[in-house]
Protein backbone atom coordinates (compact mmCIF):
# COMPACT_ATOMS: atom_id res chain seq x y z
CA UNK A 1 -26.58 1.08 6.72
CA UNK A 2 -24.56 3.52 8.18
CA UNK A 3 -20.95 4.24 5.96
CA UNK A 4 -18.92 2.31 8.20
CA UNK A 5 -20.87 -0.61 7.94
CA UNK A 6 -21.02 0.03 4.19
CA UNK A 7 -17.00 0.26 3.86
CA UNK A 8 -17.17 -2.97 5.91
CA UNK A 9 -19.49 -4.64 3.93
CA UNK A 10 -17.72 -4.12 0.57
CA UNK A 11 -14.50 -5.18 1.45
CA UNK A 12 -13.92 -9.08 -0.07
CA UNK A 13 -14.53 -11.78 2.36
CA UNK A 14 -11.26 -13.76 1.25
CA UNK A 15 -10.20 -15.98 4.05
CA UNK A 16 -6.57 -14.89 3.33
CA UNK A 17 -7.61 -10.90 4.47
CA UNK A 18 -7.92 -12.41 8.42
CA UNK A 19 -5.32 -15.06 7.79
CA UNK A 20 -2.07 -14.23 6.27
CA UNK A 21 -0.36 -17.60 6.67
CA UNK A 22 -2.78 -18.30 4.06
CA UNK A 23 -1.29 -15.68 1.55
CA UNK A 24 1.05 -18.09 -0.26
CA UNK A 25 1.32 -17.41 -4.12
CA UNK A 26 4.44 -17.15 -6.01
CA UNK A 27 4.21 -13.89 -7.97
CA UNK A 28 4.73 -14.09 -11.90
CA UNK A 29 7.84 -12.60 -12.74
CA UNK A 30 6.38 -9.76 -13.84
CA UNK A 31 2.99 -8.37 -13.89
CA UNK A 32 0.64 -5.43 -13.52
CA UNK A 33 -1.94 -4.17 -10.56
CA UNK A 34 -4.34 -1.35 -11.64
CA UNK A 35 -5.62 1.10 -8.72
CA UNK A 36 -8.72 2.42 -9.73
CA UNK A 37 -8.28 5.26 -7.13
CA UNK A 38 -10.20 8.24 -5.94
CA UNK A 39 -8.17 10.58 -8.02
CA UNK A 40 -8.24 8.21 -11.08
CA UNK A 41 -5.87 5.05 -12.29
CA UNK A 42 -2.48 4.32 -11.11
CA UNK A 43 -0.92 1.38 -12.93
CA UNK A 44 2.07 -0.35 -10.89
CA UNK A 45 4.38 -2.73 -13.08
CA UNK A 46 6.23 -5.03 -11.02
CA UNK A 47 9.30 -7.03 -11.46
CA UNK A 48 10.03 -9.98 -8.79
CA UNK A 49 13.63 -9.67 -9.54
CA UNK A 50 14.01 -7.09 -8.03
CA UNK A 51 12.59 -8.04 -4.59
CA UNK A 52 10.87 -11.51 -4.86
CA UNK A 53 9.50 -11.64 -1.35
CA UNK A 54 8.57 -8.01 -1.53
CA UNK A 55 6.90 -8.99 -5.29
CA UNK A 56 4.96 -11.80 -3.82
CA UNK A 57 3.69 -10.06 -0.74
CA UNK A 58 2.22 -6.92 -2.65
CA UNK A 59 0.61 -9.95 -5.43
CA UNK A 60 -0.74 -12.30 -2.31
CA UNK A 61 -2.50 -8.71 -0.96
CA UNK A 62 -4.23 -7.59 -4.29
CA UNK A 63 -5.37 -11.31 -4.60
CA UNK A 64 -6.78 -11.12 -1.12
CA UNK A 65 -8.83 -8.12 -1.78
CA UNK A 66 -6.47 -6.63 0.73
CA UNK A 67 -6.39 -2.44 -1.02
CA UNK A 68 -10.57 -2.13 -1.67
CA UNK A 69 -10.99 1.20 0.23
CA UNK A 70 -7.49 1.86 1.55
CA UNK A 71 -6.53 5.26 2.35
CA UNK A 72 -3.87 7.17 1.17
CA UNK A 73 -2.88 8.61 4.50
CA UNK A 74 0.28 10.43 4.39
CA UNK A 75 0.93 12.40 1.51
CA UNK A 76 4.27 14.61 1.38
CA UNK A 77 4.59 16.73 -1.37
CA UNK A 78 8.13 16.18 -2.84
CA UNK A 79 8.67 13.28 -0.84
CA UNK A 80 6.34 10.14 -0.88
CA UNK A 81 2.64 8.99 -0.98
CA UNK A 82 2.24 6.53 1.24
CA UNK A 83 -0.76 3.91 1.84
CA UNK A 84 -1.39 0.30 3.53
CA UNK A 85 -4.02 0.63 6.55
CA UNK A 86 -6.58 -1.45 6.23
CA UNK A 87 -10.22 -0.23 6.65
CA UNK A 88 -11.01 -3.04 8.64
CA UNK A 89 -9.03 -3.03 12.38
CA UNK A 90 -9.07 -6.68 12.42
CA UNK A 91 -7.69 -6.92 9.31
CA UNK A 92 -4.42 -4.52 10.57
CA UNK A 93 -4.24 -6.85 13.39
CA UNK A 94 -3.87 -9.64 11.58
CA UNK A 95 -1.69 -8.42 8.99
CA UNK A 96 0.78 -6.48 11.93
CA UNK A 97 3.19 -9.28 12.86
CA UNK A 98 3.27 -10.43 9.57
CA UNK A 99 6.29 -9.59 8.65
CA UNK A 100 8.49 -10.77 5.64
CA UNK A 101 12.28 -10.62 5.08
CA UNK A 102 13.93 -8.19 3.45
CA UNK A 103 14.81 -8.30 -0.43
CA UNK A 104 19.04 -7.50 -1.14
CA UNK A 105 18.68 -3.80 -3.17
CA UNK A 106 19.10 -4.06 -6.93
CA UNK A 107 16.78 -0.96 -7.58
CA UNK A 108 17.04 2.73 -6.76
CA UNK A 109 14.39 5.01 -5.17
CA UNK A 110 13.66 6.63 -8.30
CA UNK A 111 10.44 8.95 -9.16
CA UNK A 112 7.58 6.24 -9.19
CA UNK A 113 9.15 3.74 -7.77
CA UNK A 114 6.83 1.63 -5.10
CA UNK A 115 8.54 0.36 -1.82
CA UNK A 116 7.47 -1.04 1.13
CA UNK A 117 8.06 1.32 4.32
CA UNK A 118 9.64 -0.12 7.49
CA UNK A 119 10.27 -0.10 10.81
CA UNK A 120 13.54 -1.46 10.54
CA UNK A 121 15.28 -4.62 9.38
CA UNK A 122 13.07 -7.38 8.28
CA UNK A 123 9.26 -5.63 9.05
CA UNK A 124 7.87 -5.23 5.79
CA UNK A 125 4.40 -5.92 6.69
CA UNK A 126 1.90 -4.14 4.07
CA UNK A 127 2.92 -0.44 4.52
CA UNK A 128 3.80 0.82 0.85
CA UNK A 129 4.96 4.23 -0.45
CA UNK A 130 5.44 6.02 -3.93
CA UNK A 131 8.19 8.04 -4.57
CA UNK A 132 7.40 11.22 -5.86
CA UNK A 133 10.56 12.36 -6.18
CA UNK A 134 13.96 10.99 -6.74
CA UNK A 135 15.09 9.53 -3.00
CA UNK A 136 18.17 8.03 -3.83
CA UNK A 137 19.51 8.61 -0.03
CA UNK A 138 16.56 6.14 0.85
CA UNK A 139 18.72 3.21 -1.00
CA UNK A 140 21.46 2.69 1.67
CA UNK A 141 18.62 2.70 4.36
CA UNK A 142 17.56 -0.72 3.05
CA UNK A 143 14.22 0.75 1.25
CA UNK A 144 14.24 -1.90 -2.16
CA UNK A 145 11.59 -0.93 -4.86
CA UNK A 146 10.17 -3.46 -6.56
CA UNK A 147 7.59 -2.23 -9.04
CA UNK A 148 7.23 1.21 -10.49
CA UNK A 149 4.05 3.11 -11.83
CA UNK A 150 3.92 2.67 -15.45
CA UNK A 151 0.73 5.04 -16.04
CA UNK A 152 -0.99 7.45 -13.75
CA UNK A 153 1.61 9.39 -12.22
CA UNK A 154 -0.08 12.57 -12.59
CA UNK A 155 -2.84 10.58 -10.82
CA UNK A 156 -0.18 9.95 -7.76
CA UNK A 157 0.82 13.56 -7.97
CA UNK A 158 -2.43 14.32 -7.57
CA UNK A 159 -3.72 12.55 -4.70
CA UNK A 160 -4.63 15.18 -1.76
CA UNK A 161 -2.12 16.25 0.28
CA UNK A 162 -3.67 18.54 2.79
CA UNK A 163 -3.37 16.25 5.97
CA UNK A 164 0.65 16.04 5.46
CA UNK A 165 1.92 13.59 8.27
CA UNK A 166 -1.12 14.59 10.59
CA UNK A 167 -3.06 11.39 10.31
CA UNK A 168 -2.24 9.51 13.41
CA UNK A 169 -1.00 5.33 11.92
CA UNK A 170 -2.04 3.79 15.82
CA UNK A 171 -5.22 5.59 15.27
CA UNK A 172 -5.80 4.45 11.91
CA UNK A 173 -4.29 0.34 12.58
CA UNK A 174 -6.52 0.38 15.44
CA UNK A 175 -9.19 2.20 14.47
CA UNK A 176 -9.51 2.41 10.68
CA UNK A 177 -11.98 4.08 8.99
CA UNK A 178 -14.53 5.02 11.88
CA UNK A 179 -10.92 7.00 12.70
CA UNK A 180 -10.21 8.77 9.38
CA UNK A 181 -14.37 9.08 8.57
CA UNK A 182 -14.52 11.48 11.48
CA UNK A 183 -11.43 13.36 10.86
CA UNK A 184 -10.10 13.55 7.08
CA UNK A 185 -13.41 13.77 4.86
CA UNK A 186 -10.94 14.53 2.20
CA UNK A 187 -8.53 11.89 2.14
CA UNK A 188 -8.26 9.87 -1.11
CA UNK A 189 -8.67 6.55 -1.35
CA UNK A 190 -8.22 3.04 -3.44
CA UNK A 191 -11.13 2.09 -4.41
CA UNK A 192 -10.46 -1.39 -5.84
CA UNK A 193 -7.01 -3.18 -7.20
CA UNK A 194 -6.55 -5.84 -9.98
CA UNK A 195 -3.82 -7.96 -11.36
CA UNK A 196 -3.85 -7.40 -15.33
């Protein structure tokens, strides 16, 4: 089995990874998701209050299975580590147009804060980033944290950086990891993510 097959054949076969009108769950009002990543844990503590649909999207994709093997594709040293494609192209495609409303602001883009990235009003889809760094400018441009990394930082800080920006995101939605297998052997990964 060759290691895109393998990737393939790992990921969960939840119904709700092709079918996100099937992602429905209310997130608790608070919990934890542990990334066992390539670099080592990163523990993200969430609280819906702060951005309930936000909250219940990132809960509905770590119930799905949705993060086993997802890349860690742009990594900007001072900036943000940012993460969401899918190893699976048919699982980008379905997840694309499923976008979610945003969340009114009631946190600030503090270090290790997690927010959804955007491609405007109202497209939070399943494109996530850390901040490594205080962004507070990020706040009036509608970015809304709503978890924040309780342990593992140093993980996040950690993660390679090497490929900057240069990972192409059509490349990798459309092409996943046949894409990034070929051309970033050292990319860092999740390996698996859990609600505790």
């Amino acid at each position: 089995m060759n290691f895109l097959a393998l990737l393939l054949f790992l990921v969960p076969g939840s119904d709700a990874l092709k079918d996100p009108s099937q992602a429905t769950l209310t997130a608790p009002e608070t919990f934890k998701v542990r990334f066992t990543t390539s670099k080592g844990d990163v523990v993200i503590s969430v609280t819906r209050a702060w951005s309930p649909f936000g909250a219940d999207r990132f809960y509905n994709l770590v119930k799905a299975g949705y993060f086993d093997r997802v890349p860690f594709y742009r990594v900007v040293p001072g900036f943000v580590t940012q993460f969401g494609f899918h190893p699976d192209p048919q699982v980008n495609r379905a997840w694309n147009e499923a976008k979610i409303l945003d969340d009114a602001s009631y946190k600030s883009n503090y270090r290790g804060t997690i927010v959804f990235a955007t491609a405007g009003p109202n497209t939070r889809t399943c494109q996530f980033f850390i901040n490594t760094v205080d962004n507070l400018n990020l706040d009036a441009m509608g970015f809304t944290p709503f978890g924040e990394v309780s342990e593992g930082m140093d993980v996040v800080e950690n993660i390679f950086s090497g490929y900057g920006q240069n990972p192409n995101q059509t490349q990798i939605r459309e092409n996943g990891a046949a894409y990034l297998n070929a051309n970033f052997p050292d990319m860092d990964y999740i390996l698996s993510a859990k609600v505790e």
